[in-house]
C-alpha atoms as a PDB file:
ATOM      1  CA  UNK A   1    -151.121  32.992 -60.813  1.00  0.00           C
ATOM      2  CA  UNK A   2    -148.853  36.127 -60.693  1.00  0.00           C
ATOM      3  CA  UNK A   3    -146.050  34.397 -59.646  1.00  0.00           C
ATOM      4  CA  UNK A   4    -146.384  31.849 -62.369  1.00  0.00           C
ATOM      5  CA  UNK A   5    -146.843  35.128 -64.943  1.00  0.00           C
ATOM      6  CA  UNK A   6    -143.461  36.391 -63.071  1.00  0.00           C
ATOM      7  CA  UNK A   7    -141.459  32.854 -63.881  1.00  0.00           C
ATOM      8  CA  UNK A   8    -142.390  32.602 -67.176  1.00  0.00           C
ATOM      9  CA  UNK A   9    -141.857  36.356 -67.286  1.00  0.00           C
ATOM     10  CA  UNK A  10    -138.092  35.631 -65.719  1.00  0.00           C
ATOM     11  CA  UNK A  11    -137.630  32.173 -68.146  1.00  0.00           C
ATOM     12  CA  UNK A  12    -138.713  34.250 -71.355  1.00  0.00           C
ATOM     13  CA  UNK A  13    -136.413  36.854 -70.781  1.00  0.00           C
ATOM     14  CA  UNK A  14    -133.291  34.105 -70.255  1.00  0.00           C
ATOM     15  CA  UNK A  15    -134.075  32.472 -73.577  1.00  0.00           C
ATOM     16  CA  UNK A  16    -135.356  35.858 -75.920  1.00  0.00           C
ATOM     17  CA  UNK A  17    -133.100  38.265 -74.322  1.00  0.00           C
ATOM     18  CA  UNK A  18    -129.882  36.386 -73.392  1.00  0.00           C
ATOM     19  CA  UNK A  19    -129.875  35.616 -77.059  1.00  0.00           C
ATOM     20  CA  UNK A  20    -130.691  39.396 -78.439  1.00  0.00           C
ATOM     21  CA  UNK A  21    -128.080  40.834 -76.773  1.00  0.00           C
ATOM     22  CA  UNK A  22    -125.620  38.200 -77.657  1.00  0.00           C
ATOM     23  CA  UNK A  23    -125.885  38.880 -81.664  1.00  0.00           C
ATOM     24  CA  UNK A  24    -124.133  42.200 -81.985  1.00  0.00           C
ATOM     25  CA  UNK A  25    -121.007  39.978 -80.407  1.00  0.00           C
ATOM     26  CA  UNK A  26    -121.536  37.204 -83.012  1.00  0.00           C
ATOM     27  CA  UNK A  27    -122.008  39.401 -86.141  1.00  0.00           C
ATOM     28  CA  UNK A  28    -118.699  41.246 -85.441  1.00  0.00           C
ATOM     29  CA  UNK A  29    -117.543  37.087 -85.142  1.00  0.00           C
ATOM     30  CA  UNK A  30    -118.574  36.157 -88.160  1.00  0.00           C
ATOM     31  CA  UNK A  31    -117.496  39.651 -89.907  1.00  0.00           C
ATOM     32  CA  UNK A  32    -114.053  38.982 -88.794  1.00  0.00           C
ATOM     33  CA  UNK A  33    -114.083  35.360 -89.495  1.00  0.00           C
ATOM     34  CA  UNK A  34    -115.491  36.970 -93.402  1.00  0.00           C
ATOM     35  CA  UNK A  35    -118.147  34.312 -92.595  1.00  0.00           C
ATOM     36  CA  UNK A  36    -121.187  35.200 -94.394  1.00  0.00           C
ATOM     37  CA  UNK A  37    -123.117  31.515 -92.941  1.00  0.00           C
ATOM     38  CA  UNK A  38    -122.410  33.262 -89.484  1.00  0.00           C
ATOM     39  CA  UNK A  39    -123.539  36.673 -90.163  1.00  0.00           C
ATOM     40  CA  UNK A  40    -126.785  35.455 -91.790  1.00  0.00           C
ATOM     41  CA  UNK A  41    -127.996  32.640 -88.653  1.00  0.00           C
ATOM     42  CA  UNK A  42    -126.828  36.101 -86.169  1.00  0.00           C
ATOM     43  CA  UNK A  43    -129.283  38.166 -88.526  1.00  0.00           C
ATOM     44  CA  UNK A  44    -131.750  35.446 -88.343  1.00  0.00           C
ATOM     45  CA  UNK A  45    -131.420  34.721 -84.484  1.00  0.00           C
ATOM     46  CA  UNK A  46    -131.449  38.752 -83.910  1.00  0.00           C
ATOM     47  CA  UNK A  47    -134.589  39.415 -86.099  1.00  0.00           C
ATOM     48  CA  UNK A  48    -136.977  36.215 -84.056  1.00  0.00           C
ATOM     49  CA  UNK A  49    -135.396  37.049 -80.777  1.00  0.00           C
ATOM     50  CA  UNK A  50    -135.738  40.831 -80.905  1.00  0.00           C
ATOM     51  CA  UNK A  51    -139.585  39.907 -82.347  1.00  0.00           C
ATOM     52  CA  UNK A  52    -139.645  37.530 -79.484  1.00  0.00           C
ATOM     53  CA  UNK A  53    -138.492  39.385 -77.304  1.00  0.00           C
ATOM     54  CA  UNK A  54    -142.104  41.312 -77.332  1.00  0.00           C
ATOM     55  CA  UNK A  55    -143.553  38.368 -75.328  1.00  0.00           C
ATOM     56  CA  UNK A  56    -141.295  39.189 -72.609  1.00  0.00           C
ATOM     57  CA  UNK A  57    -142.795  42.605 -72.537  1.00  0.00           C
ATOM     58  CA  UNK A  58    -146.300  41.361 -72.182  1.00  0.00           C
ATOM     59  CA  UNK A  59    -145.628  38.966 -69.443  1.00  0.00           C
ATOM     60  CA  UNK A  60    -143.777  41.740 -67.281  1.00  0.00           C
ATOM     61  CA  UNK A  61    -147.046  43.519 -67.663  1.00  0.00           C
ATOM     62  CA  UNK A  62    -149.325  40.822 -66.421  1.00  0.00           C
ATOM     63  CA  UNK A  63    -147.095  40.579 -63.543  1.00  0.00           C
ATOM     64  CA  UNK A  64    -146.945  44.057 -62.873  1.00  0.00           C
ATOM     65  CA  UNK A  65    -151.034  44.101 -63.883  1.00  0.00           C
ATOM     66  CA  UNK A  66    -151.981  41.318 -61.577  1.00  0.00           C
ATOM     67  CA  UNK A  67    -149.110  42.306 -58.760  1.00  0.00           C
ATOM     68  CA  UNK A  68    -150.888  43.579 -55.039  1.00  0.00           C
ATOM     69  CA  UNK A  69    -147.088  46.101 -54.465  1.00  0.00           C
ATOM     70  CA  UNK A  70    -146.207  47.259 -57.693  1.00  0.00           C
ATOM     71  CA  UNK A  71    -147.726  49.644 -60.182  1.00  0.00           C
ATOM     72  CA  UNK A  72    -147.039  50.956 -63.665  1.00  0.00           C
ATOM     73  CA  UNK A  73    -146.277  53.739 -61.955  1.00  0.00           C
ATOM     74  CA  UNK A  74    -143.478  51.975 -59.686  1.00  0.00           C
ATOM     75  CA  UNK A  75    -140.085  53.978 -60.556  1.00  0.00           C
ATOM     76  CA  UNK A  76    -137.994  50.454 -61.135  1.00  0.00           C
ATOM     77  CA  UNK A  77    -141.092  49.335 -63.723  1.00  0.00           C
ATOM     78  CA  UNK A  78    -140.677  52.612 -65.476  1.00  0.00           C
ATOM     79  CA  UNK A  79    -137.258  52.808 -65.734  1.00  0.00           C
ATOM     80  CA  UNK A  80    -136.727  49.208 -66.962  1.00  0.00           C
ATOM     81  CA  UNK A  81    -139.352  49.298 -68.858  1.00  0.00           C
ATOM     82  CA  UNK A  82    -138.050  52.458 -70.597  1.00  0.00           C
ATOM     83  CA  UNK A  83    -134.437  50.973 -70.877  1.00  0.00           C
ATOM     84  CA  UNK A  84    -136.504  47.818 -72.403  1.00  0.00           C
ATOM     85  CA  UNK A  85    -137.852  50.062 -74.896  1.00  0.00           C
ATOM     86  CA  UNK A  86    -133.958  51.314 -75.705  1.00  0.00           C
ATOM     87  CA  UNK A  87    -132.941  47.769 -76.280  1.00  0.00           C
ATOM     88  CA  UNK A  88    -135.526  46.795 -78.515  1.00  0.00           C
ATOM     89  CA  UNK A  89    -134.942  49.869 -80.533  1.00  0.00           C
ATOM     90  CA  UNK A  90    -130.886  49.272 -80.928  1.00  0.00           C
ATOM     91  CA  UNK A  91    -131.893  45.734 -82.106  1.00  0.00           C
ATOM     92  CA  UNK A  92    -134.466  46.149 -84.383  1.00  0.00           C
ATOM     93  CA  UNK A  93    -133.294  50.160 -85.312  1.00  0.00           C
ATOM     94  CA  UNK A  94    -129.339  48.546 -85.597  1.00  0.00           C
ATOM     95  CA  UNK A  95    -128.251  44.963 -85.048  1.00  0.00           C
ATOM     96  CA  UNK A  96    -130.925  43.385 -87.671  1.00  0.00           C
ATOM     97  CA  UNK A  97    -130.167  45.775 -90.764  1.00  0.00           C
ATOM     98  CA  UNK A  98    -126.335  45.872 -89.801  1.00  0.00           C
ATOM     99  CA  UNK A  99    -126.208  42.044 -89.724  1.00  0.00           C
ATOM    100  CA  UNK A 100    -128.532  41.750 -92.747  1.00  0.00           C
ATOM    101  CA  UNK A 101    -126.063  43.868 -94.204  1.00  0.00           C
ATOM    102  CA  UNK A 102    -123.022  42.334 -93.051  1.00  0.00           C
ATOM    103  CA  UNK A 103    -124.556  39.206 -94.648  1.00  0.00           C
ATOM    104  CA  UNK A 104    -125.129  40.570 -97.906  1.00  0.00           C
ATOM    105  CA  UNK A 105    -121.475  42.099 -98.360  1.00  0.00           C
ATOM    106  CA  UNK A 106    -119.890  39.058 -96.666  1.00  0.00           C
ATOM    107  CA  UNK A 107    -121.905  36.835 -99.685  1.00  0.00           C
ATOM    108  CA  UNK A 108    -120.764  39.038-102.380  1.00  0.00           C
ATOM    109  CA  UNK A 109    -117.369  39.271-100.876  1.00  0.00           C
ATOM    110  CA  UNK A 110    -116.991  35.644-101.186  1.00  0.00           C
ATOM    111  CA  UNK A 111    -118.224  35.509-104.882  1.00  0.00           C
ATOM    112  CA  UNK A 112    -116.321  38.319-105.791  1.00  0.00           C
ATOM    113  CA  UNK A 113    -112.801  37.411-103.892  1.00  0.00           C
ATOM    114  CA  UNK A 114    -113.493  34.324-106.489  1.00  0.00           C
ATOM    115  CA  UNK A 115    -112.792  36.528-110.067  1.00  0.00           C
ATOM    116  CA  UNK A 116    -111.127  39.447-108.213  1.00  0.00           C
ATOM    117  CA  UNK A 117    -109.842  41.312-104.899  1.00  0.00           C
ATOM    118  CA  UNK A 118    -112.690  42.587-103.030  1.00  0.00           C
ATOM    119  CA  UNK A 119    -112.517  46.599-103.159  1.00  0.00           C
ATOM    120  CA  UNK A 120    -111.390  48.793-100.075  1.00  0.00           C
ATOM    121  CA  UNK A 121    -114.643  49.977 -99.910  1.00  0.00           C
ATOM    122  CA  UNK A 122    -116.117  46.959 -99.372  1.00  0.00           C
ATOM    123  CA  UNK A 123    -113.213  46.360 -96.307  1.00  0.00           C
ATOM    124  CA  UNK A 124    -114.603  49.594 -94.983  1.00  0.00           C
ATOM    125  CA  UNK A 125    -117.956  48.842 -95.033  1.00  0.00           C
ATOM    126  CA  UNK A 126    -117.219  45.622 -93.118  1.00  0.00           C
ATOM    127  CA  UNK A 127    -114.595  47.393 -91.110  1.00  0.00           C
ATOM    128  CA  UNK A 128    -117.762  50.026 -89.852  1.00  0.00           C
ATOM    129  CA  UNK A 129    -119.814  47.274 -89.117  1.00  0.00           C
ATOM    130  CA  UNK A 130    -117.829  45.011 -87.158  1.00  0.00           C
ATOM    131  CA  UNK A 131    -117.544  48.283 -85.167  1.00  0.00           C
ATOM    132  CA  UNK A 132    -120.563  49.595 -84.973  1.00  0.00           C
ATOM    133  CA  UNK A 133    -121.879  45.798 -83.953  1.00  0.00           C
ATOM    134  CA  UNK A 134    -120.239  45.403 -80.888  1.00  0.00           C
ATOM    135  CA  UNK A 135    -120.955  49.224 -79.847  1.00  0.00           C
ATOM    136  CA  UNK A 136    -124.199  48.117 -80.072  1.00  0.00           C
ATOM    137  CA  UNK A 137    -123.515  44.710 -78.513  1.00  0.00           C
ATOM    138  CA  UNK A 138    -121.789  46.332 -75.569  1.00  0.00           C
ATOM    139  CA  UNK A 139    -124.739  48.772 -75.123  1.00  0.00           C
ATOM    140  CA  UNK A 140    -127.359  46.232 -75.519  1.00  0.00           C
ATOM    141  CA  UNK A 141    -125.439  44.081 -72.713  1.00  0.00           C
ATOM    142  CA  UNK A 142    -125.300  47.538 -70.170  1.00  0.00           C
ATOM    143  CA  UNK A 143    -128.993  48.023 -70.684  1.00  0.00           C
ATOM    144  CA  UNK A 144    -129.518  44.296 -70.068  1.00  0.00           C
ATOM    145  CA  UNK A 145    -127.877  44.125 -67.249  1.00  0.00           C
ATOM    146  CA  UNK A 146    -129.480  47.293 -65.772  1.00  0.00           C
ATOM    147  CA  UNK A 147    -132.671  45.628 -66.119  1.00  0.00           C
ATOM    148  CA  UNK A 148    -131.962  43.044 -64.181  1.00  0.00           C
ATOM    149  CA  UNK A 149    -130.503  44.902 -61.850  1.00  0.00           C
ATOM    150  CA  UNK A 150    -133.552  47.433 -61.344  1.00  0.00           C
ATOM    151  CA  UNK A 151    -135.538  43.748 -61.512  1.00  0.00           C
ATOM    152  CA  UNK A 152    -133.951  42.402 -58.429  1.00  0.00           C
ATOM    153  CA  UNK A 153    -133.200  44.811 -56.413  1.00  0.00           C
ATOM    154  CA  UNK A 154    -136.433  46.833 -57.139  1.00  0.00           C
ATOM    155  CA  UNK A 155    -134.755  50.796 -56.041  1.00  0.00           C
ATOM    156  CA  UNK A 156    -136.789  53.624 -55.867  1.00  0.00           C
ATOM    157  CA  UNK A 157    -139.585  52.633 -54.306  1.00  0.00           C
ATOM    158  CA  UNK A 158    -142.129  50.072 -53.223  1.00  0.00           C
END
């Protein structure tokens, strides 16, 4: 049974994760593209993924729960589960509300670029955000991959 928890522990995390971490990337996309249909499915996909993403969480801790050689207490399960706890708090603390927003200004953009020139502040608004996604795209993918990492190798102990 453990091992079954662990592959649909390992598949869960390929199809909730992979996706999470891939948003930041596609919100900055669609910010530069001034695609407000892209920045709103990115928001959407972030928000059920990073929700999602919770299920992952509970099947690592049947594994680790029903596993004979690892503990809660195992230095790899702590640390990825602490970097876990990192990622889900720059997607749903960041990504989500910056793509939401990036939506919302990207909308307005578009009906205002129809009657007038959008505003500077509005470019710098977009401008921050574009940025500020793929920090947190690029951070979300190190912490990612560190979990994996820690995951297969299992360092630090038994």
């Amino acid at each position: 049974m453990q091992r079954f928890v662990v592959m649909l522990h390992v598949l869960a995390a390929v199809l909730l994760i992979g996706p999470l971490v891939l948003t930041g990337f596609w919100g900055r996309g669609a910010i530069r593209r001034g695609d407000a249909d892209g920045a709103r499915q990115a928001f959407r996909v972030a928000r059920w993924t990073t929700a999602g993403s919770l299920l992952v969480a509970v099947l690592g801790a049947l594994a680790v729960a029903w596993s004979e050689r690892y503990g809660f207490g195992t230095p790899w399960v702590v640390i990825s589960s602490t970097l876990y706890v990192v990622l889900l708090g720059v997607s749903a603390g960041y990504t989500v509300p910056a793509l939401r927003r990036a939506g919302l200004l990207l909308q307005r953009r578009s009906a205002v670029a129809a009657l007038d020139e959008p505003d500077d502040t509005e470019r710098d608004r977009l401008s921050g955000l574009e940025s500020r996604l793929a920090g947190a795209g690029g951070l979300s993918l190190a912490v990612a991959a560190a979990i994996v990492v820690l995951m297969v190798f299992r360092p630090f102990g038994a």
